[in-house]
PDB file of N, CA and C in Angstrom:
ATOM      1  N   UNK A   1    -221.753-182.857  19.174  1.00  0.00           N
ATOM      2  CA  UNK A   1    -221.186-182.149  18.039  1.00  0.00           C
ATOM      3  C   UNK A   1    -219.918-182.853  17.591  1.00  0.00           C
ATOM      4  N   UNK A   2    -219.746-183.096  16.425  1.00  0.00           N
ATOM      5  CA  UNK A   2    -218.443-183.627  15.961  1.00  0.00           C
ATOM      6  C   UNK A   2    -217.494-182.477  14.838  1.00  0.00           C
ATOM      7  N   UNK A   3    -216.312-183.154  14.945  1.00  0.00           N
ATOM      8  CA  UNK A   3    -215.636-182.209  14.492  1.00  0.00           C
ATOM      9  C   UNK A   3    -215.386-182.465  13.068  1.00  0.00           C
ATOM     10  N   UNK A   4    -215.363-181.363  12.099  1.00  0.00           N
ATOM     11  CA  UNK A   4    -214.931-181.934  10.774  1.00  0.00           C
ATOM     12  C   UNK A   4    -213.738-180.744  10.185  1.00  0.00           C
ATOM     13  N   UNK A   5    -213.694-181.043   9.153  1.00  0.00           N
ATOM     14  CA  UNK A   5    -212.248-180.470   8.442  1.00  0.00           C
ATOM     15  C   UNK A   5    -212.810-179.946   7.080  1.00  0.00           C
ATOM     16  N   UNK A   6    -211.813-178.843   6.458  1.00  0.00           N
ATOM     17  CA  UNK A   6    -211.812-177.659   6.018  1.00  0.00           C
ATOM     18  C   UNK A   6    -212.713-178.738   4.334  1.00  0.00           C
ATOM     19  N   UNK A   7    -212.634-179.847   4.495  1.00  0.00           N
ATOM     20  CA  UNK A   7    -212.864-180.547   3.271  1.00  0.00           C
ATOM     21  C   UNK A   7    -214.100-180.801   2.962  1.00  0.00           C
ATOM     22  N   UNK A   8    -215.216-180.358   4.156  1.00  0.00           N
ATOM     23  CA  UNK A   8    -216.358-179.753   3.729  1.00  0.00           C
ATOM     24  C   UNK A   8    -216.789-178.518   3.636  1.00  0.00           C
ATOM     25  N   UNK A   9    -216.061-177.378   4.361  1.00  0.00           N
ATOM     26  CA  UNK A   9    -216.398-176.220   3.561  1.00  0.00           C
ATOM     27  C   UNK A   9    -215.327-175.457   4.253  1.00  0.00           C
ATOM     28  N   UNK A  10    -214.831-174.331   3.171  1.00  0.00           N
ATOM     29  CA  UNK A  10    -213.694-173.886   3.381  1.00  0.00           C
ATOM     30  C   UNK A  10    -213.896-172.420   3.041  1.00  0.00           C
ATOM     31  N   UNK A  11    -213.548-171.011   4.264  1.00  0.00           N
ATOM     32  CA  UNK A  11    -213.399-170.178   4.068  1.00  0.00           C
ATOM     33  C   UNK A  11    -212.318-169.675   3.641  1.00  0.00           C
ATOM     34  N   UNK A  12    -212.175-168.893   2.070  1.00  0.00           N
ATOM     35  CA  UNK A  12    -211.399-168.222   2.032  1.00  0.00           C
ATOM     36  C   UNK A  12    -210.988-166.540   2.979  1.00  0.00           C
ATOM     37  N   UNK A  13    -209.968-166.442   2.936  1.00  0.00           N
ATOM     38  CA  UNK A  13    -209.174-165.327   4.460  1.00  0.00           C
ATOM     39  C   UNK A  13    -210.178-164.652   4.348  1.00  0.00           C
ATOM     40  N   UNK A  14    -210.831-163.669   2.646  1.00  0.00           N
ATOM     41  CA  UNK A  14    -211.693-162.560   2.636  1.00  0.00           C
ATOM     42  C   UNK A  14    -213.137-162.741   3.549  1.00  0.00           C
ATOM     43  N   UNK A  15    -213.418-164.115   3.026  1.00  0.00           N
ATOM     44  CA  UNK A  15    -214.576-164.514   3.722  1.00  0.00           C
ATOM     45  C   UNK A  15    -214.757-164.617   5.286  1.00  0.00           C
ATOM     46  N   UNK A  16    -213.464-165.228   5.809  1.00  0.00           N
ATOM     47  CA  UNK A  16    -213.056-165.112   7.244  1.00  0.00           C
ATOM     48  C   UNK A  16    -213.228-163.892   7.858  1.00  0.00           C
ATOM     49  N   UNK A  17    -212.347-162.636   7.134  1.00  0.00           N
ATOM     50  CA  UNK A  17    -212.474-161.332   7.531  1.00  0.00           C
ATOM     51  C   UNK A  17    -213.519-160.891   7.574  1.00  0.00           C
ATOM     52  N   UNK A  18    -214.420-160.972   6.731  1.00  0.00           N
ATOM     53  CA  UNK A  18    -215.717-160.383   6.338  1.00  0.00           C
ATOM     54  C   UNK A  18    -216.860-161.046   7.715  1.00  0.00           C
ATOM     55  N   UNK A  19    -216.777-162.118   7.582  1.00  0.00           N
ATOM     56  CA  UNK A  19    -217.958-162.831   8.586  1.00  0.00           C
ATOM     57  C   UNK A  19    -217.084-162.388   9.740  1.00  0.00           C
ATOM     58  N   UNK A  20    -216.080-162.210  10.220  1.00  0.00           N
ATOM     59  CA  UNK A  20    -215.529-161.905  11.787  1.00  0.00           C
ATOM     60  C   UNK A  20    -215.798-160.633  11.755  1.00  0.00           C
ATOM     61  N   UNK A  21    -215.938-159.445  11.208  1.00  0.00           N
ATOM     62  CA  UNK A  21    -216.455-158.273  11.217  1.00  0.00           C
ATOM     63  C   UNK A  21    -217.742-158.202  11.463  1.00  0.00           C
ATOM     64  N   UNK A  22    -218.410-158.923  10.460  1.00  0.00           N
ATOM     65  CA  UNK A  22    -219.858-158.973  10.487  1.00  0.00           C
ATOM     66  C   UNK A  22    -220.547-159.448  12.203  1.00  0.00           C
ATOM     67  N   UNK A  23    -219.528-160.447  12.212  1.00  0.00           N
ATOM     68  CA  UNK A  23    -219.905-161.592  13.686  1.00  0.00           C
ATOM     69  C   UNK A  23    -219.916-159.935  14.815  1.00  0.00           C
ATOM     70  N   UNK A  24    -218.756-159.557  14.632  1.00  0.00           N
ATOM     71  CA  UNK A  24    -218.614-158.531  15.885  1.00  0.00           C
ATOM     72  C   UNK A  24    -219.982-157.570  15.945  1.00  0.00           C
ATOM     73  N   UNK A  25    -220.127-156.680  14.993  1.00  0.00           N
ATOM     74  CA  UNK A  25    -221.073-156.116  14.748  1.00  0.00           C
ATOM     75  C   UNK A  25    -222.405-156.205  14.897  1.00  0.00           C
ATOM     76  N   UNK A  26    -222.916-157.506  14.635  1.00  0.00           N
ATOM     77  CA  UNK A  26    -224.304-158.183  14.763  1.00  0.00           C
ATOM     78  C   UNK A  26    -224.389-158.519  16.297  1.00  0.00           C
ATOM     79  N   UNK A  27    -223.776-158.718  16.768  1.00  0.00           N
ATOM     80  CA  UNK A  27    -223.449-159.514  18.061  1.00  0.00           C
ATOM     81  C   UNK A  27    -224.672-161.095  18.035  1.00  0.00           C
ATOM     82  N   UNK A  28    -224.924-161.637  17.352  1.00  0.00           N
ATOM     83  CA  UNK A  28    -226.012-163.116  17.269  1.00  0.00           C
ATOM     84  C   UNK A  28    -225.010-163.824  17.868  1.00  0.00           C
ATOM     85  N   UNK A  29    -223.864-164.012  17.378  1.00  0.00           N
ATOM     86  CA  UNK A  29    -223.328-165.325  18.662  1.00  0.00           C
ATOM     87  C   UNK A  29    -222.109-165.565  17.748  1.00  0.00           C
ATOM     88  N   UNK A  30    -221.234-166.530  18.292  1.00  0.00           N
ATOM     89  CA  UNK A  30    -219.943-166.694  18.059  1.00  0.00           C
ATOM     90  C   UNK A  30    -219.548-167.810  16.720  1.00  0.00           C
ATOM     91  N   UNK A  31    -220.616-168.066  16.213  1.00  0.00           N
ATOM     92  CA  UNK A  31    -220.600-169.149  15.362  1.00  0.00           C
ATOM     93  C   UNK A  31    -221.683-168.813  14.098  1.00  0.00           C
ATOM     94  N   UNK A  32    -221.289-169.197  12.791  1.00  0.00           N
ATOM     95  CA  UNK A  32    -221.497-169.168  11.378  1.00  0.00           C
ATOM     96  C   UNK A  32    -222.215-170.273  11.026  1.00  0.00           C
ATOM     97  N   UNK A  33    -223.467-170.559  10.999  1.00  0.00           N
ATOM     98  CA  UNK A  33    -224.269-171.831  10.407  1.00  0.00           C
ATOM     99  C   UNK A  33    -224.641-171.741   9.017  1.00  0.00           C
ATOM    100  N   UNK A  34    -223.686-172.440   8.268  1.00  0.00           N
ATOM    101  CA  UNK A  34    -224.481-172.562   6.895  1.00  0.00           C
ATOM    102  C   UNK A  34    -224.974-174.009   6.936  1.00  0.00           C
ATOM    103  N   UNK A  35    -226.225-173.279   5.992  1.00  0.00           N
ATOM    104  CA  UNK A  35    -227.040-174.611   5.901  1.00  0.00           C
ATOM    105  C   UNK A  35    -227.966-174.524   4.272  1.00  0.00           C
ATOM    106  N   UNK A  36    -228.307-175.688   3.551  1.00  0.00           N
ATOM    107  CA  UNK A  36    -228.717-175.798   2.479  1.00  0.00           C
ATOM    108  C   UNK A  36    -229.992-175.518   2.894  1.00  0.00           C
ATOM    109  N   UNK A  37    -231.369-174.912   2.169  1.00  0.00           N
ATOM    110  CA  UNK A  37    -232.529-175.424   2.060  1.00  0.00           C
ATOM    111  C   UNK A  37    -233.178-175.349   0.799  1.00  0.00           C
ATOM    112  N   UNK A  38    -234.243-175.568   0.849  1.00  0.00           N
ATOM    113  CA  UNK A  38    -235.415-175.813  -0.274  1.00  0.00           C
ATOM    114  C   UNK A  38    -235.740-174.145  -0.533  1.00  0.00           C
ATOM    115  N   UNK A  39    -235.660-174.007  -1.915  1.00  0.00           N
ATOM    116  CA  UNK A  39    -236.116-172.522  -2.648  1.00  0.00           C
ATOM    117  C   UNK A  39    -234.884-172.225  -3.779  1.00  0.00           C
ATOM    118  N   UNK A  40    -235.248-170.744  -3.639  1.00  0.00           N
ATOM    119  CA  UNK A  40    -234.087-170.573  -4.698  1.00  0.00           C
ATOM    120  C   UNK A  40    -234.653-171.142  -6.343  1.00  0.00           C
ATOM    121  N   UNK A  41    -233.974-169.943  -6.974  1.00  0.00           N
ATOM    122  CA  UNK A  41    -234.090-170.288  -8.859  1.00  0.00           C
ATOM    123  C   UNK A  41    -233.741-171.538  -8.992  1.00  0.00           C
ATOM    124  N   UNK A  42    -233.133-172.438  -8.393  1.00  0.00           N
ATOM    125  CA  UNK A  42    -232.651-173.974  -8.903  1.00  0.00           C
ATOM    126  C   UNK A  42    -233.109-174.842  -8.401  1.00  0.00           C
ATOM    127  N   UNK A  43    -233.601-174.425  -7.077  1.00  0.00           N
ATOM    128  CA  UNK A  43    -234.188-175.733  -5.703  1.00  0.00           C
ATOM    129  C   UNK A  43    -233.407-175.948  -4.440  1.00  0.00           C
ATOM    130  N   UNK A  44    -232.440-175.581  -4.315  1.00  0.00           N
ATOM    131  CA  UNK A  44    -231.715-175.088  -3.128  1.00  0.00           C
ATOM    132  C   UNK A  44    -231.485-174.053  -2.992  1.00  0.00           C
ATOM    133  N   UNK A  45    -231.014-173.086  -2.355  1.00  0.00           N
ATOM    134  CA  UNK A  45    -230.470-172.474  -1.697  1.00  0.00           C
ATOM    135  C   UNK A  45    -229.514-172.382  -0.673  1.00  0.00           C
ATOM    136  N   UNK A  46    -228.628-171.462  -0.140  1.00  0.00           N
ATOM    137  CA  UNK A  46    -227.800-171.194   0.862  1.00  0.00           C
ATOM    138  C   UNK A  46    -228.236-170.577   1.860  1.00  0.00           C
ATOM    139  N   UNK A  47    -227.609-170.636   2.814  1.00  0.00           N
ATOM    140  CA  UNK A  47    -227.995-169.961   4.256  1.00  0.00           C
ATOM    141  C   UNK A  47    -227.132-169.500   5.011  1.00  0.00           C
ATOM    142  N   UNK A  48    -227.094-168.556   5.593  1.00  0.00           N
ATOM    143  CA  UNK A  48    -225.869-168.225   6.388  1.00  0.00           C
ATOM    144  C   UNK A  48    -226.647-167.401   7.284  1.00  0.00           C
ATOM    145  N   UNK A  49    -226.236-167.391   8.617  1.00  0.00           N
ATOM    146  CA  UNK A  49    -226.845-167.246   9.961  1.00  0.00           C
ATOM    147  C   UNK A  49    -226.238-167.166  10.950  1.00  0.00           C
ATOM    148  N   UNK A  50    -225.810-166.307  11.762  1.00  0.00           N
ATOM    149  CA  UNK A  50    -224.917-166.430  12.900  1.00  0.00           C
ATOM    150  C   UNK A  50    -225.660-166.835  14.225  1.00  0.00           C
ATOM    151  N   UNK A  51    -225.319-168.077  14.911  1.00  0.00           N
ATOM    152  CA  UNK A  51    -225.695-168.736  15.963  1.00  0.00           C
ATOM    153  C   UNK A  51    -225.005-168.282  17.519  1.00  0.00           C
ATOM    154  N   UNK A  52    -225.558-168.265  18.472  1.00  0.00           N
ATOM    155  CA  UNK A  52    -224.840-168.324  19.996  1.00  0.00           C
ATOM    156  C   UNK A  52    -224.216-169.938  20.071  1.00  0.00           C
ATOM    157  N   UNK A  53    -224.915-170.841  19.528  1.00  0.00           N
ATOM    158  CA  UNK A  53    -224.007-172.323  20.004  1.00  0.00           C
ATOM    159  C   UNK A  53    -224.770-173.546  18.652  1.00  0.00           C
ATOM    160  N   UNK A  54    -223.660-174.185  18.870  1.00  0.00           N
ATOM    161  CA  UNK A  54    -224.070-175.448  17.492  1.00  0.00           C
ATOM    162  C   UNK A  54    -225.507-176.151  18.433  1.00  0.00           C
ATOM    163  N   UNK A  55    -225.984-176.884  17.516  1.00  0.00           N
ATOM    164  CA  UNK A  55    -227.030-177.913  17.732  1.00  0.00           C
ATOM    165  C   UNK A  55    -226.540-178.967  18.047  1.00  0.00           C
ATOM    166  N   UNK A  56    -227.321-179.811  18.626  1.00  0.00           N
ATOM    167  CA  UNK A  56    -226.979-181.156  18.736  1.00  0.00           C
ATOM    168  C   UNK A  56    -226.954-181.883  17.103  1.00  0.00           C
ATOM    169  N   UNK A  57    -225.474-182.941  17.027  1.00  0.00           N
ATOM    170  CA  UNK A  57    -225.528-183.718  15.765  1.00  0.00           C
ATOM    171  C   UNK A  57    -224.867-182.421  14.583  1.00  0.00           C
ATOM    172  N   UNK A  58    -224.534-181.312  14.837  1.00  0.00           N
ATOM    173  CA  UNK A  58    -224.250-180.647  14.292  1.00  0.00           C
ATOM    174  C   UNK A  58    -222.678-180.831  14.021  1.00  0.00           C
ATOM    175  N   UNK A  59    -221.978-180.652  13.202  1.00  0.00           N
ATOM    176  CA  UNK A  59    -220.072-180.746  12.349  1.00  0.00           C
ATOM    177  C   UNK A  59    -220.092-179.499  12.479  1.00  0.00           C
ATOM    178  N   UNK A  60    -218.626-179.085  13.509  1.00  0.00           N
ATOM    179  CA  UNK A  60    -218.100-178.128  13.749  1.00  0.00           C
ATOM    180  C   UNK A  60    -216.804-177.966  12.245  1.00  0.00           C
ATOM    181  N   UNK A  61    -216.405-176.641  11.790  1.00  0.00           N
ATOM    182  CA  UNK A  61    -215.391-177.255  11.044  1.00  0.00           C
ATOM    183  C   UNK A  61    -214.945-175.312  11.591  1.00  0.00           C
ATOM    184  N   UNK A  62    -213.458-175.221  11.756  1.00  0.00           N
ATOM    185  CA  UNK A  62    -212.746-173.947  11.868  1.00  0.00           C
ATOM    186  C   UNK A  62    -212.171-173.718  10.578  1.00  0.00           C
ATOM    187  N   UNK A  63    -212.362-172.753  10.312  1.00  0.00           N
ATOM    188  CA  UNK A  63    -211.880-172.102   8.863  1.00  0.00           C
ATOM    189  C   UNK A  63    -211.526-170.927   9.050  1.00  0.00           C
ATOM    190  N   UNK A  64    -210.056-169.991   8.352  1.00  0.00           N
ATOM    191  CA  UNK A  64    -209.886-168.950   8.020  1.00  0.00           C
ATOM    192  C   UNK A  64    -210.672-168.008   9.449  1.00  0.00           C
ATOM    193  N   UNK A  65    -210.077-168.763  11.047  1.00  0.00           N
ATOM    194  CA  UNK A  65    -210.562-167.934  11.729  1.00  0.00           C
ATOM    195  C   UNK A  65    -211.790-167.851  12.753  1.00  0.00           C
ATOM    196  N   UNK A  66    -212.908-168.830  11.701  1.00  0.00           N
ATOM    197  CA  UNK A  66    -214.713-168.505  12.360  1.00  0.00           C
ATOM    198  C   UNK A  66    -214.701-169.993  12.468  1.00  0.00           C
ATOM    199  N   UNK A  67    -215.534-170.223  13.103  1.00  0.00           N
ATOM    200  CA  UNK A  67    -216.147-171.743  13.697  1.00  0.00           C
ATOM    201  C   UNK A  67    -217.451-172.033  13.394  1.00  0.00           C
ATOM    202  N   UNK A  68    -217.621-172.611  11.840  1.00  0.00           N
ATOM    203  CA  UNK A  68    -218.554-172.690  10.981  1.00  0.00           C
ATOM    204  C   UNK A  68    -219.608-174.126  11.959  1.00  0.00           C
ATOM    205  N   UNK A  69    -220.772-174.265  11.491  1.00  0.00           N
ATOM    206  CA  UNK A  69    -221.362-175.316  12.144  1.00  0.00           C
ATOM    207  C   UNK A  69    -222.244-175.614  10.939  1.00  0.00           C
ATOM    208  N   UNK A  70    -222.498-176.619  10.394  1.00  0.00           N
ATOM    209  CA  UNK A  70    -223.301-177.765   9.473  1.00  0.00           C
ATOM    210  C   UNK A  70    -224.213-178.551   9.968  1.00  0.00           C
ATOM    211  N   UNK A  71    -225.351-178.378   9.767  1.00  0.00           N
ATOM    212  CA  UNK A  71    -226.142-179.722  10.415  1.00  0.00           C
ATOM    213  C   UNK A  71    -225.985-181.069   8.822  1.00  0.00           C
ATOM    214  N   UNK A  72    -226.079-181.922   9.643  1.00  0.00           N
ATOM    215  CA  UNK A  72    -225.311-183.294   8.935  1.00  0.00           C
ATOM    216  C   UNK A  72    -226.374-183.542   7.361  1.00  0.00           C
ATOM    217  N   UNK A  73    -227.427-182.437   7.591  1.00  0.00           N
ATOM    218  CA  UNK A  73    -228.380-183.381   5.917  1.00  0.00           C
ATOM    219  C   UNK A  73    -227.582-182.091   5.338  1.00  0.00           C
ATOM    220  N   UNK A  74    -227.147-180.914   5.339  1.00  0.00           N
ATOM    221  CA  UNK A  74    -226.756-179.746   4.704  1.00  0.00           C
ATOM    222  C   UNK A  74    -225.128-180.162   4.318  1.00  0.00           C
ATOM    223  N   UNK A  75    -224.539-180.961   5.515  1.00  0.00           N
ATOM    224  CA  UNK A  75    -223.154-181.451   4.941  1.00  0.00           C
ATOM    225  C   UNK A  75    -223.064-182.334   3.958  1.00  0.00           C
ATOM    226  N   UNK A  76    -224.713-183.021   3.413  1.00  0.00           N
ATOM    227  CA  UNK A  76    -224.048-183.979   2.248  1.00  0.00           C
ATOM    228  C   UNK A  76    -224.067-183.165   0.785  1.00  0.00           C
ATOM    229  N   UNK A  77    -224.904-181.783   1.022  1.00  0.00           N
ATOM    230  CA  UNK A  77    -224.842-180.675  -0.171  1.00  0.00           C
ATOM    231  C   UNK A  77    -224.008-180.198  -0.469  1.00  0.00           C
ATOM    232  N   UNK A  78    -222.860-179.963   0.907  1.00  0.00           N
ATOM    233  CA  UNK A  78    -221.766-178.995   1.292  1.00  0.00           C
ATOM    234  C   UNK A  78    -220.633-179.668   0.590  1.00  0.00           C
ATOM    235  N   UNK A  79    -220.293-180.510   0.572  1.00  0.00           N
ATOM    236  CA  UNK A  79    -219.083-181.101   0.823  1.00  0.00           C
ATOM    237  C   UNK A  79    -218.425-180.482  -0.096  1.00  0.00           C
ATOM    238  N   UNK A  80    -217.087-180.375   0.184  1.00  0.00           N
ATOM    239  CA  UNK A  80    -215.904-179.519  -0.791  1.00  0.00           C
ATOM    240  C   UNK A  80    -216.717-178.224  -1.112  1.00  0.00           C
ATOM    241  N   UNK A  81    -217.408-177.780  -0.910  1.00  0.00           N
ATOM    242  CA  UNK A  81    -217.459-175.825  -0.652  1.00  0.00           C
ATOM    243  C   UNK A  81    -216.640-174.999  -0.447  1.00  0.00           C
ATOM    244  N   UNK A  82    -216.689-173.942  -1.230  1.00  0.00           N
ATOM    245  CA  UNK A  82    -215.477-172.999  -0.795  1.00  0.00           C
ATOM    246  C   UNK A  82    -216.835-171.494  -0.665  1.00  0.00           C
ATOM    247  N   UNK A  83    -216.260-171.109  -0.128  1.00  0.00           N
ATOM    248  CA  UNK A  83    -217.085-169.403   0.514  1.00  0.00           C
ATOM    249  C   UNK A  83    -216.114-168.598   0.640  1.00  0.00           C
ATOM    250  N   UNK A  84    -216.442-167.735  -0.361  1.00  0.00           N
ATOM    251  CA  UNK A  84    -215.960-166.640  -0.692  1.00  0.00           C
ATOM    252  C   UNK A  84    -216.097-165.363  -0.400  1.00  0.00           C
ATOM    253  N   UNK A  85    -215.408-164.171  -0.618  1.00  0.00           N
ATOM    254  CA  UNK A  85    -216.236-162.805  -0.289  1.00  0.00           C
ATOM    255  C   UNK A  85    -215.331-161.891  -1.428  1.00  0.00           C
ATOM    256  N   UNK A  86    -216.351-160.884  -1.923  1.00  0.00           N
ATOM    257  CA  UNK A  86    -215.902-159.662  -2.733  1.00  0.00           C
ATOM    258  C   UNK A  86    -216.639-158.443  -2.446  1.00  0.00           C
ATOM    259  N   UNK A  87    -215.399-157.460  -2.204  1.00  0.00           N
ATOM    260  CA  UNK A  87    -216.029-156.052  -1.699  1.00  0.00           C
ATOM    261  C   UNK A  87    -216.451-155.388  -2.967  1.00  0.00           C
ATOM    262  N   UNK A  88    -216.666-155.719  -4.301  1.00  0.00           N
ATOM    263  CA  UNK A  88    -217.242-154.955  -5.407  1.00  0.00           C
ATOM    264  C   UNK A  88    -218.971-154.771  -5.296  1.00  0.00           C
ATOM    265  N   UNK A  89    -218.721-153.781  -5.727  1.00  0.00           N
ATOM    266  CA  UNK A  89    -220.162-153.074  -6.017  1.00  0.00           C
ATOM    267  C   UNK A  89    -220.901-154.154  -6.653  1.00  0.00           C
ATOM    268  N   UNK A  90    -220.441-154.053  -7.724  1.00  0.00           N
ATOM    269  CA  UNK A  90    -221.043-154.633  -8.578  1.00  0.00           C
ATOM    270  C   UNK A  90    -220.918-156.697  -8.478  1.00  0.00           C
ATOM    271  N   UNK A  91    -221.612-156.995  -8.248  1.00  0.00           N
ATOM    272  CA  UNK A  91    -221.558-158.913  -8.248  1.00  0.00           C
ATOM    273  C   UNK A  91    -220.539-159.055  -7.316  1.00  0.00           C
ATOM    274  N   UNK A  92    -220.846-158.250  -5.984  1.00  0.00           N
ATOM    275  CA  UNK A  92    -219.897-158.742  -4.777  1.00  0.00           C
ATOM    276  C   UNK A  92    -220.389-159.305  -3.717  1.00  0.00           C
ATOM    277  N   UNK A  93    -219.809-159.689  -2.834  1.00  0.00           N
ATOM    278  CA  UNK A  93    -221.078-160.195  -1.606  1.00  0.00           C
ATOM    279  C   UNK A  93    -219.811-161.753  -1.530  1.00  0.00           C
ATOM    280  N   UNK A  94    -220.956-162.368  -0.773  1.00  0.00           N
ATOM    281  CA  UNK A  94    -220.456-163.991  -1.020  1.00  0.00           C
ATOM    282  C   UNK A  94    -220.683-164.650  -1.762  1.00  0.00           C
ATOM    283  N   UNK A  95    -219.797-165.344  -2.068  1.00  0.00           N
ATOM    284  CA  UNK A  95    -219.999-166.505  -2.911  1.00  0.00           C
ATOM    285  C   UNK A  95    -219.901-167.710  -3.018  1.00  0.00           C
ATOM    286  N   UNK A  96    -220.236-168.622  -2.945  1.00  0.00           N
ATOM    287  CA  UNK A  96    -220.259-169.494  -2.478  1.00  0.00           C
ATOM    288  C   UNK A  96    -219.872-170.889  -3.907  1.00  0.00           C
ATOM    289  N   UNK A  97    -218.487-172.022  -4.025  1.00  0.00           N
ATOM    290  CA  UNK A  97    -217.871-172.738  -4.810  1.00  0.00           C
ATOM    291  C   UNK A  97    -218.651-174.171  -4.576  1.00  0.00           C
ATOM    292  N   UNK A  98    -219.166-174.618  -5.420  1.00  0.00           N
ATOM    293  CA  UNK A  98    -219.723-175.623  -4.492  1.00  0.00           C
ATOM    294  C   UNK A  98    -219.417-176.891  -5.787  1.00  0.00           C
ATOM    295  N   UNK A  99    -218.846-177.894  -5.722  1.00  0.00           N
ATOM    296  CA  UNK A  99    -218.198-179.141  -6.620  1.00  0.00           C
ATOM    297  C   UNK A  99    -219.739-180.162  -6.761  1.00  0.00           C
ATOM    298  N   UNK A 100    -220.654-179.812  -5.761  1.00  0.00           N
ATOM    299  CA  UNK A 100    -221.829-181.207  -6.272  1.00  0.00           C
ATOM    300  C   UNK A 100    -222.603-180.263  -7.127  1.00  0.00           C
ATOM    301  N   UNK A 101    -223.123-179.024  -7.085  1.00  0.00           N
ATOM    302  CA  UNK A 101    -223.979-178.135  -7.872  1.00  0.00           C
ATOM    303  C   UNK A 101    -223.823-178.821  -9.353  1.00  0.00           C
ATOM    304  N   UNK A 102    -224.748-178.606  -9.869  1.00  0.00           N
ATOM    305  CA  UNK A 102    -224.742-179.461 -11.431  1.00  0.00           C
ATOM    306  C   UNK A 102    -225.150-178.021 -11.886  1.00  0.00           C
ATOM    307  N   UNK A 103    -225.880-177.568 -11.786  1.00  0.00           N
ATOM    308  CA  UNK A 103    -226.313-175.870 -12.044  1.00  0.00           C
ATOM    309  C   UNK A 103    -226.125-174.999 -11.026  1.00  0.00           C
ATOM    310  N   UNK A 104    -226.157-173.665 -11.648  1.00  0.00           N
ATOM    311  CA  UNK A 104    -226.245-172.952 -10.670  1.00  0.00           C
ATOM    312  C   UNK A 104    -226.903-171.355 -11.140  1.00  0.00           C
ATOM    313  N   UNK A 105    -227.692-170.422 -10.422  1.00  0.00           N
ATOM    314  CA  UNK A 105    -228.677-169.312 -11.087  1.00  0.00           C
ATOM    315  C   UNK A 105    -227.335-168.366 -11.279  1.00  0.00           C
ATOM    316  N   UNK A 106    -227.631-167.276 -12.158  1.00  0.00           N
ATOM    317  CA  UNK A 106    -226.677-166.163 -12.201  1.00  0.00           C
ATOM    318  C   UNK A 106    -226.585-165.370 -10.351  1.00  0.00           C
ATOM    319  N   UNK A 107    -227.613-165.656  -9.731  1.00  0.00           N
ATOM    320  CA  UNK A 107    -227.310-164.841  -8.666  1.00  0.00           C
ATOM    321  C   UNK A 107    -226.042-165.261  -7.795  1.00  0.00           C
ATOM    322  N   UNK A 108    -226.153-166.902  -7.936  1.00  0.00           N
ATOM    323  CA  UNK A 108    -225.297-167.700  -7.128  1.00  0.00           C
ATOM    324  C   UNK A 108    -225.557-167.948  -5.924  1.00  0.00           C
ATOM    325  N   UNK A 109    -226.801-167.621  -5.580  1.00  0.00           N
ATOM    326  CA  UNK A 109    -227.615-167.911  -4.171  1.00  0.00           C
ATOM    327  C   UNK A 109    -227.979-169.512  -4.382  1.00  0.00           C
ATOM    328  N   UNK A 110    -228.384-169.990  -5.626  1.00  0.00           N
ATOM    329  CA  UNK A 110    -229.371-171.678  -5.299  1.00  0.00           C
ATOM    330  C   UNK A 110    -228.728-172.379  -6.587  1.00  0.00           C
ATOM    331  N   UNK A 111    -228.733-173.192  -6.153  1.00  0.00           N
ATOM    332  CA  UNK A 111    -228.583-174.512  -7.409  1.00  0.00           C
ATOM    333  C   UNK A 111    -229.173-175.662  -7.423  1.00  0.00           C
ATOM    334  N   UNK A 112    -228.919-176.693  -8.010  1.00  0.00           N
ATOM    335  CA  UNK A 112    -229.691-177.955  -8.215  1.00  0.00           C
ATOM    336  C   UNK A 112    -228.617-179.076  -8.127  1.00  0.00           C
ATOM    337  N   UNK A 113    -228.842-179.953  -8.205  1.00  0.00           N
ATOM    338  CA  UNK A 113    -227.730-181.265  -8.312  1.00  0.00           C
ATOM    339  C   UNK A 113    -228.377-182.045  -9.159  1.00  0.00           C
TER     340      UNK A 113
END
């Protein structure tokens, strides 16, 4: 596992708070895996998943608190990400900032490059 920095994906505090609540609650494991895949209105999608331990070849990065883990083909989607959180009813949830997205759906779940 190698270590990386907030400059591939970066929790804001809300988001921190939110997934360390969530983390406690769920009890899945001590670690936050986002990862890109195939689907979604645009052709990607997001993922978020709470793990017991990183993978092998996997980028550790600490953010706002949680100890996010990337597998290395999802970090070249990731890079400069920001993850967000809003407690509104209405269009709240996470959100996710992402600088390579060329599009992105109104849901804000998938995009394209």
């Amino acid at each position: 596992m190698r270590e990386g920095n907030e400059n591939l994906v970066l929790l804001t505090p809300a988001a921190g708070a939110k997934v360390a609540a969530l983390m406690a609650r769920e009890g899945q494991g001590e670690f936050l895996r986002v990862a890109i895949s195939g689907g979604g209105c645009n052709g990607l999608s997001y993922k978020l998943k709470f793990v017991p331990e990183p993978r092998r070849g996997d980028i550790l990065v600490r953010s706002a608190g949680v100890r996010v883990v990337v597998d290395s083909k999802s970090a070249l989607y990731l890079k400069g990400t920001h993850l967000d959180y809003s407690p509104a009813l209405v269009a709240g949830g996470f959100k996710f900032s992402n600088p390579n997205a060329k599009a992105s759906c109104s849901c804000g779940e998938s995009f394209s490059l």
